[in-house]
Protein backbone atom coordinates (compact mmCIF):
# COMPACT_ATOMS: atom_id res chain seq x y z
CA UNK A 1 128.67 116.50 115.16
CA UNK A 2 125.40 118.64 116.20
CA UNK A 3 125.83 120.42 112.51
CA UNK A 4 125.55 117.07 111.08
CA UNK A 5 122.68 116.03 112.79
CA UNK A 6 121.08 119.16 111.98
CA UNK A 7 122.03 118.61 108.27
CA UNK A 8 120.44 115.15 108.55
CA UNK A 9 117.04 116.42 109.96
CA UNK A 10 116.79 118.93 107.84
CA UNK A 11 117.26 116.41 105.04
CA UNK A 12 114.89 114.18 106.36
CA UNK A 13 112.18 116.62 107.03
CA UNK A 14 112.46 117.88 103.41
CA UNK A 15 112.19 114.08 102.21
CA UNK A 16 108.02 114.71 102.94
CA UNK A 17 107.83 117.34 101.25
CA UNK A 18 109.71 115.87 98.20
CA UNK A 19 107.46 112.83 98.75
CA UNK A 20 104.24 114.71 98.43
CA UNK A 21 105.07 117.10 95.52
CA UNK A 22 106.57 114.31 93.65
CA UNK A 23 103.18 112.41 93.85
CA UNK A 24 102.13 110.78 91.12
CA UNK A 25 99.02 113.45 88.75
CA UNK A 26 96.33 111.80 86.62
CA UNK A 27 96.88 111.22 82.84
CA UNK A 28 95.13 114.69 82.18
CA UNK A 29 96.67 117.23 83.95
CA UNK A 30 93.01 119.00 84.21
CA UNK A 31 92.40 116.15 86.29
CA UNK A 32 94.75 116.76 89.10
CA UNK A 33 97.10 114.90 91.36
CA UNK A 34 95.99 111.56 93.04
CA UNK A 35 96.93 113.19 96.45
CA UNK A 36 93.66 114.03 98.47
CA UNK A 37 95.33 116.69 100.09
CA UNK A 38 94.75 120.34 98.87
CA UNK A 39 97.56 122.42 96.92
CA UNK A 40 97.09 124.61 99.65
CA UNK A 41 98.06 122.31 102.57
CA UNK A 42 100.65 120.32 100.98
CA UNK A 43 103.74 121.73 102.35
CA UNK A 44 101.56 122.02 106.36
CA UNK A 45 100.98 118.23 106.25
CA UNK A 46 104.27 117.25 104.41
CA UNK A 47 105.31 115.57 107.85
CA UNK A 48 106.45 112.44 108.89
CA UNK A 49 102.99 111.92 111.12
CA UNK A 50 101.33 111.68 107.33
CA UNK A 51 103.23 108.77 106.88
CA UNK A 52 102.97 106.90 109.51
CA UNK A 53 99.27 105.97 109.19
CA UNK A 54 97.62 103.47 106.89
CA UNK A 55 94.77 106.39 106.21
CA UNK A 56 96.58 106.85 102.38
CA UNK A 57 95.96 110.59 101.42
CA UNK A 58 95.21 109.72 97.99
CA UNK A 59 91.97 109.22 96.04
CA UNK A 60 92.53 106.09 94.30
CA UNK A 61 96.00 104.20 95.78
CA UNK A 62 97.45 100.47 94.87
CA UNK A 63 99.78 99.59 97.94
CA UNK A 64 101.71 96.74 98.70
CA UNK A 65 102.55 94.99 102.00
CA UNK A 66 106.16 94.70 101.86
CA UNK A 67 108.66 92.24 103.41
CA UNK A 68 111.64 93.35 105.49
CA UNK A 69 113.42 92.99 102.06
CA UNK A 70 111.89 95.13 100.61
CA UNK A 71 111.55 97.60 103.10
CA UNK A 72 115.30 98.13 103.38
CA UNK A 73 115.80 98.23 99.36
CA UNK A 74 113.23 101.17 99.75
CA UNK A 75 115.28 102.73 101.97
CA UNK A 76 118.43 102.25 100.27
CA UNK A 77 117.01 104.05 97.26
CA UNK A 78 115.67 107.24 98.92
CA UNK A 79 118.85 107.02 101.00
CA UNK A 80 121.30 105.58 99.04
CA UNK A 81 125.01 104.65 100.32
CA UNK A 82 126.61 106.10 96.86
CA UNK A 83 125.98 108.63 94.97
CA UNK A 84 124.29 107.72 91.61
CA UNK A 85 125.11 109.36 88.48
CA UNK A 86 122.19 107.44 86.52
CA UNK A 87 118.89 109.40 85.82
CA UNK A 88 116.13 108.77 88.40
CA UNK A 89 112.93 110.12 88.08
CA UNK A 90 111.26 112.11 90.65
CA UNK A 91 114.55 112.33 92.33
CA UNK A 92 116.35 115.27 90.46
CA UNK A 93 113.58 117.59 91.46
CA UNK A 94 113.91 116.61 94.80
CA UNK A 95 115.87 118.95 97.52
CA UNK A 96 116.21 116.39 100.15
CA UNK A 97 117.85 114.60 97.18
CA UNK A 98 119.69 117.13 95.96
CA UNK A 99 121.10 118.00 99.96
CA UNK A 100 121.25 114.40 100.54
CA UNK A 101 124.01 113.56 98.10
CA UNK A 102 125.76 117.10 98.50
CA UNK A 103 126.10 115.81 102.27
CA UNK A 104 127.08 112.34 100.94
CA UNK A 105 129.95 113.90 98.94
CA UNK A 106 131.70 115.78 101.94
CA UNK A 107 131.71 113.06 105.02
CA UNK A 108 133.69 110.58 105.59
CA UNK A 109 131.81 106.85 104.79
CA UNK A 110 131.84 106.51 108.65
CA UNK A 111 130.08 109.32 108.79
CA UNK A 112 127.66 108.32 106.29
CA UNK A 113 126.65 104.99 107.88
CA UNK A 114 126.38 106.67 110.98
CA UNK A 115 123.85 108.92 109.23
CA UNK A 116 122.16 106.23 107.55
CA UNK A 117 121.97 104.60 110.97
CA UNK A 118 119.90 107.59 112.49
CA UNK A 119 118.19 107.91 109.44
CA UNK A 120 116.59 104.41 108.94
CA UNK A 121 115.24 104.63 112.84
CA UNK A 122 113.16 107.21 111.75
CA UNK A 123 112.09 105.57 108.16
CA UNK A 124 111.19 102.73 110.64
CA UNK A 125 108.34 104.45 112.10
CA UNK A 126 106.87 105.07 108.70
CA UNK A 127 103.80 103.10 107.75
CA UNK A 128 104.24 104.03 103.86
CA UNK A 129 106.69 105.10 101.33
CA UNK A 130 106.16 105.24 97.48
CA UNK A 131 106.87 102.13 96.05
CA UNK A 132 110.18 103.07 94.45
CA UNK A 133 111.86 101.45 90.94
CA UNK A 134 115.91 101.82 90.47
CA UNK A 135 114.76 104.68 88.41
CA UNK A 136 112.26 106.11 90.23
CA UNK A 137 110.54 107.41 93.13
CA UNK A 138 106.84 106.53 92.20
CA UNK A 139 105.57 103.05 90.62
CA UNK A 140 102.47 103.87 88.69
């Protein structure tokens, strides 16, 4: 279904975005966001290409290698195969979110794996996604 698809993209191109605003500020907000990347040129350099490098755009980062495991549980949490009524942080303010589990609640679950499917060969490519918790987007 090309509207699908186009839904899907659209989804998954907003997930950078999301990612990026969402990014964890210091204690004092006079201090600023961890990001490296100028208010300015957020939304420019919000792309997957951002991601898919192990130059971090942060100032000071704690990353984790993760196992195939825990790759996937990632994954399931930005992307997840039911639509969760708990609170998650981070992921109320986020429009991919937000279009993600509007989409989730009109296709058929066929249709949603088949989604998922096309969806995880992209997050493949990543080098880097927030280390999520069940309740939120960023660990910090």
């Amino acid at each position: 279904d090309p509207t699908g698809s186009k839904r899907i993209a659209k989804i998954y191109e907003q997930f950078f975005l999301d990612i990026i605003e969402e990014a964890p500020n210091r204690k004092s907000a006079q201090d600023g966001s961890y990001l490296s990347i100028p208010a300015c040129m957020r939304n420019e350099l919000a792309r997957p290409e951002l991601l898919q490098t192990a130059d971090l755009p942060f100032t000071q980062v704690q990353y984790r290698v993760c196992t195939d495991a825990q790759w996937t549980m990632h994954f399931d949490r930005f992307f997840p195969t039911s639509i969760e009524t708990a609170k998650r942080q981070n992921f109320g303010r986020c429009t991919y979110y937000a279009d993600y589990t509007a989409l989730c609640s009109v296709i058929t679950k066929k249709s949603l794996l088949r989604a998922l499917r096309v969806l995880r060969v992209e997050f493949d490519k990543l080098a880097w996604v927030p280390f999520t918790q069940s309740d939120r987007m960023w660990t910090t």
